[in-house]
Protein backbone atom coordinates (compact mmCIF):
# COMPACT_ATOMS: atom_id res chain seq x y z
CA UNK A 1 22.55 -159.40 -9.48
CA UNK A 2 23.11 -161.01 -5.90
CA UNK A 3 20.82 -160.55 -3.39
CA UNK A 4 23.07 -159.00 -0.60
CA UNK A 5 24.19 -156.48 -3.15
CA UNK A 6 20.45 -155.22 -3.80
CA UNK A 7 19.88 -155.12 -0.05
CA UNK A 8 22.82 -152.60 0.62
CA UNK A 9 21.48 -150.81 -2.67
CA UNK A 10 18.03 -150.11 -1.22
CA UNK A 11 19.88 -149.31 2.23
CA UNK A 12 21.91 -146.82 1.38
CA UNK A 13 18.78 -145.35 -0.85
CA UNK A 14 17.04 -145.04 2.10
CA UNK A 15 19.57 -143.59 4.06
CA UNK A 16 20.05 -140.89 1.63
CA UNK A 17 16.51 -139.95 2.12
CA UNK A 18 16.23 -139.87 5.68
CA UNK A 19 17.76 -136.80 6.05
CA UNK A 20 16.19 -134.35 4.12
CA UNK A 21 13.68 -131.47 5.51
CA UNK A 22 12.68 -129.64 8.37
CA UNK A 23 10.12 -132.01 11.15
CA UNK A 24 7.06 -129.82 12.05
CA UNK A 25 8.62 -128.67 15.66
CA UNK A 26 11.86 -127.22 14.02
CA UNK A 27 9.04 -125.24 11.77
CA UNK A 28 6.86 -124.35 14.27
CA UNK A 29 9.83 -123.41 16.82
CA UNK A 30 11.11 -121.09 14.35
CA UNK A 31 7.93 -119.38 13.96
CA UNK A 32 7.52 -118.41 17.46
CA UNK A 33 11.12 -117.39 17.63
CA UNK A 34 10.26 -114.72 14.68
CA UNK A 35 7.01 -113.89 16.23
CA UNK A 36 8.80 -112.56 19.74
CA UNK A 37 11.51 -110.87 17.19
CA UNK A 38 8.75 -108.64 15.37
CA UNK A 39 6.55 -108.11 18.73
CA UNK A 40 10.10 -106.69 19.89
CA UNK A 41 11.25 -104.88 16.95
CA UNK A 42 7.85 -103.52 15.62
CA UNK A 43 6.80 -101.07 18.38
CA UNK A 44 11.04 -99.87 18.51
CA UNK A 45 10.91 -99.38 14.86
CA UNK A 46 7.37 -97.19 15.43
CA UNK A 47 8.68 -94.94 18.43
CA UNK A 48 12.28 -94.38 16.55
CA UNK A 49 10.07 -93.24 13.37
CA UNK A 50 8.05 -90.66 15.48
CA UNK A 51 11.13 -89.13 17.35
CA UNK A 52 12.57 -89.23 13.40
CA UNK A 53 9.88 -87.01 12.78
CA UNK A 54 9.18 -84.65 15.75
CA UNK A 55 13.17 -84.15 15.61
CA UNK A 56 13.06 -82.91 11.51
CA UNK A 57 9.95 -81.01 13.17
CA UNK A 58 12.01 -79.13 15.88
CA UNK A 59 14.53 -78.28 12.71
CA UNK A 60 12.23 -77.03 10.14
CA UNK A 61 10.35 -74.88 13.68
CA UNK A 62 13.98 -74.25 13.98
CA UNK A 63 15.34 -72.94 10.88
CA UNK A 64 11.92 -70.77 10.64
CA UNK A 65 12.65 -69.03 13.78
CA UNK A 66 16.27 -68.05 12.21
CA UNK A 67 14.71 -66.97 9.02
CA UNK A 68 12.76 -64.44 11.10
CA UNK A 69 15.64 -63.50 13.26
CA UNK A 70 17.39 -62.83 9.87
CA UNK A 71 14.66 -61.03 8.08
CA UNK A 72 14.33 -58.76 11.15
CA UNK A 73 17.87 -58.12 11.17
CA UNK A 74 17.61 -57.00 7.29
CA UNK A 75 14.29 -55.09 8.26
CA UNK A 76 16.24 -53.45 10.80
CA UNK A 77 19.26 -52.51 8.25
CA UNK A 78 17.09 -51.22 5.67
CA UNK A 79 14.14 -49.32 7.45
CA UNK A 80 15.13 -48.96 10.94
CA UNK A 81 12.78 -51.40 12.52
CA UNK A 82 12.98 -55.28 13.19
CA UNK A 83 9.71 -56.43 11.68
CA UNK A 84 8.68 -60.49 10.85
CA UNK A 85 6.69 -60.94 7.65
CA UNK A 86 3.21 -61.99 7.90
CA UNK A 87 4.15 -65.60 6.68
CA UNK A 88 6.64 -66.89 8.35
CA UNK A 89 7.85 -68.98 5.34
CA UNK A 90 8.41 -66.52 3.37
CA UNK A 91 11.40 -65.58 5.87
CA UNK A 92 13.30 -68.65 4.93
CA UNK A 93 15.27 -68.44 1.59
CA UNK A 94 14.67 -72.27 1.07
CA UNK A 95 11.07 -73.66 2.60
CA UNK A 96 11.17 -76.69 3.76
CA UNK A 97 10.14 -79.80 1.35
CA UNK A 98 6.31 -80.78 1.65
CA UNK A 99 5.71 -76.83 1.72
CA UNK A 100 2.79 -76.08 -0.07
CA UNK A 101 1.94 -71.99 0.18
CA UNK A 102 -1.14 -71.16 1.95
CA UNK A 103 -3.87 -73.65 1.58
CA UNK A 104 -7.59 -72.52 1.55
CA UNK A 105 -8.60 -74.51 4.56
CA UNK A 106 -5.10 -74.23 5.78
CA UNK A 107 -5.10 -78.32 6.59
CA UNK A 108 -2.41 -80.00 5.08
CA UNK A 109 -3.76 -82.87 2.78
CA UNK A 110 -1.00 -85.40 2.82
CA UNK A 111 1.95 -86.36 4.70
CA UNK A 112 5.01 -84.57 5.25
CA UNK A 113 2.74 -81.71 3.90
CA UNK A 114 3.71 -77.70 5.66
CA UNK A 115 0.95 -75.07 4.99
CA UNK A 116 0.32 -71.74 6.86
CA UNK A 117 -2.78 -70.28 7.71
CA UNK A 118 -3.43 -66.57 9.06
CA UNK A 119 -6.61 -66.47 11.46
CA UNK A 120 -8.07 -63.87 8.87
CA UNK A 121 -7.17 -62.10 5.59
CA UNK A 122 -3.99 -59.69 6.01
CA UNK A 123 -4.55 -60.91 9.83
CA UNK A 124 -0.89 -60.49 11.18
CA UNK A 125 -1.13 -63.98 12.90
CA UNK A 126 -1.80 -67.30 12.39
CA UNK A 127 -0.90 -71.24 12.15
CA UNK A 128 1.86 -73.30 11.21
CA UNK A 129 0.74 -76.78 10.34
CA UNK A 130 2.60 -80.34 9.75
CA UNK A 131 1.11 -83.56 8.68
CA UNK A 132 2.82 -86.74 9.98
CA UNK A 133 3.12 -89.90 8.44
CA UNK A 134 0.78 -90.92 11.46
CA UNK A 135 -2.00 -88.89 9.58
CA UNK A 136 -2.02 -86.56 12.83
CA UNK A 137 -1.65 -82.83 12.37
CA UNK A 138 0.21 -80.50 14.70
CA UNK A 139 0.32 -76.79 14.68
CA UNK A 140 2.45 -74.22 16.31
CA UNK A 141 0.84 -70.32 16.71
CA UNK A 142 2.55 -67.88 14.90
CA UNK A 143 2.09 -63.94 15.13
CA UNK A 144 4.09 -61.58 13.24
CA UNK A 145 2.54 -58.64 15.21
CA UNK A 146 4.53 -56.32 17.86
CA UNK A 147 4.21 -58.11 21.22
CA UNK A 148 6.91 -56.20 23.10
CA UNK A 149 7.67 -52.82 24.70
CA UNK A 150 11.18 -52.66 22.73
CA UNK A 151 11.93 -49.38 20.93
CA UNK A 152 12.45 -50.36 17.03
CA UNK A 153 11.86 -54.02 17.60
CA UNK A 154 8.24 -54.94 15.96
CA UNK A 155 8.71 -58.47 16.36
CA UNK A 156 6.19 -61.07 16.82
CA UNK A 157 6.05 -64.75 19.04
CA UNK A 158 6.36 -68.21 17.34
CA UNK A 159 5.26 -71.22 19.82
CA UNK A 160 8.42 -73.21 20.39
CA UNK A 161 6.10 -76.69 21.15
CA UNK A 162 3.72 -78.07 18.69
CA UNK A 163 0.38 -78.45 19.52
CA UNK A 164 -1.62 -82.31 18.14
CA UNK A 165 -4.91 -81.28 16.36
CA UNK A 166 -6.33 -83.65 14.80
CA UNK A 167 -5.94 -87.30 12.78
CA UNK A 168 -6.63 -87.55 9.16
CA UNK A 169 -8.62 -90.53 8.63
């Protein structure tokens, strides 16, 4: 074999090789480039989650308060008076998932979790509670009681704006 001919051998070998790989900066430049992307994205994904929830919040408050509207309606056809039952759940012909019944301590236990809690036994009013994802638990004041001066109409007040309680930890 000729000399010149193993020269350009080894050559173009080492050509080949020359190319292959990221250097250090390219790695380290494309590091910081994804570490600006998730200290942008991160806190937008968190505060999109949170209005996700407060929003299915607002409907589930929502569909409650037209359950009662309903069941008063019915009260009304059937006995003459528009009356809300003394758990507002059991108003709604489907309860919302993560609905549990009445819990002892009333506290929901995990998230997504929906309990009610009257202040008292056969106490006409009481608590609504939600568990968030967050671990934080928000109530809204419920009372099925007569609170107006309206003829026939026995109905009661449910807080439109939850009220933050506590965290789980």
């Amino acid at each position: 074999m000729p000399h010149n001919q193993n020269k350009e051998i080894k050559k173009e070998f080492k050509m080949k090789n020359t190319n292959k790989g990221f250097t250090l900066i390219e790695l380290i430049m494309v590091t910081i480039i994804l570490g600006i992307l998730a200290a942008v994205a991160i806190p937008r994904y968190m505060s999109t989650v949170q209005a996700a929830e407060e929003a299915a919040e607002d409907a589930v408050i929502s569909s409650i308060r037209a359950g009662l509207e309903s069941y008063a309606t019915q009260e009304m056809m059937s006995v003459g008076r528009r009356t809300w039952p003394i758990d507002p759940f059991t108003a709604l012909s489907t309860t919302p998932s993560g609905y549990t019944g009445n819990d002892a301590d009333g506290d929901p236990d995990t998230d997504g979790e929906w309990t009610y809690k009257p202040t008292s036994s056969g106490a006409v009013d009481g608590k609504i509670f939600h568990q968030r994802n967050d671990n934080s638990i928000w109530e809204w004041a419920y009372n099925s009681a007569n609170v107006g001066s309206g003829v026939g109409d026995d109905t009661g007040t449910l807080a439109s704006d939850g009220t933050k309680t506590s965290d789980v930890d």
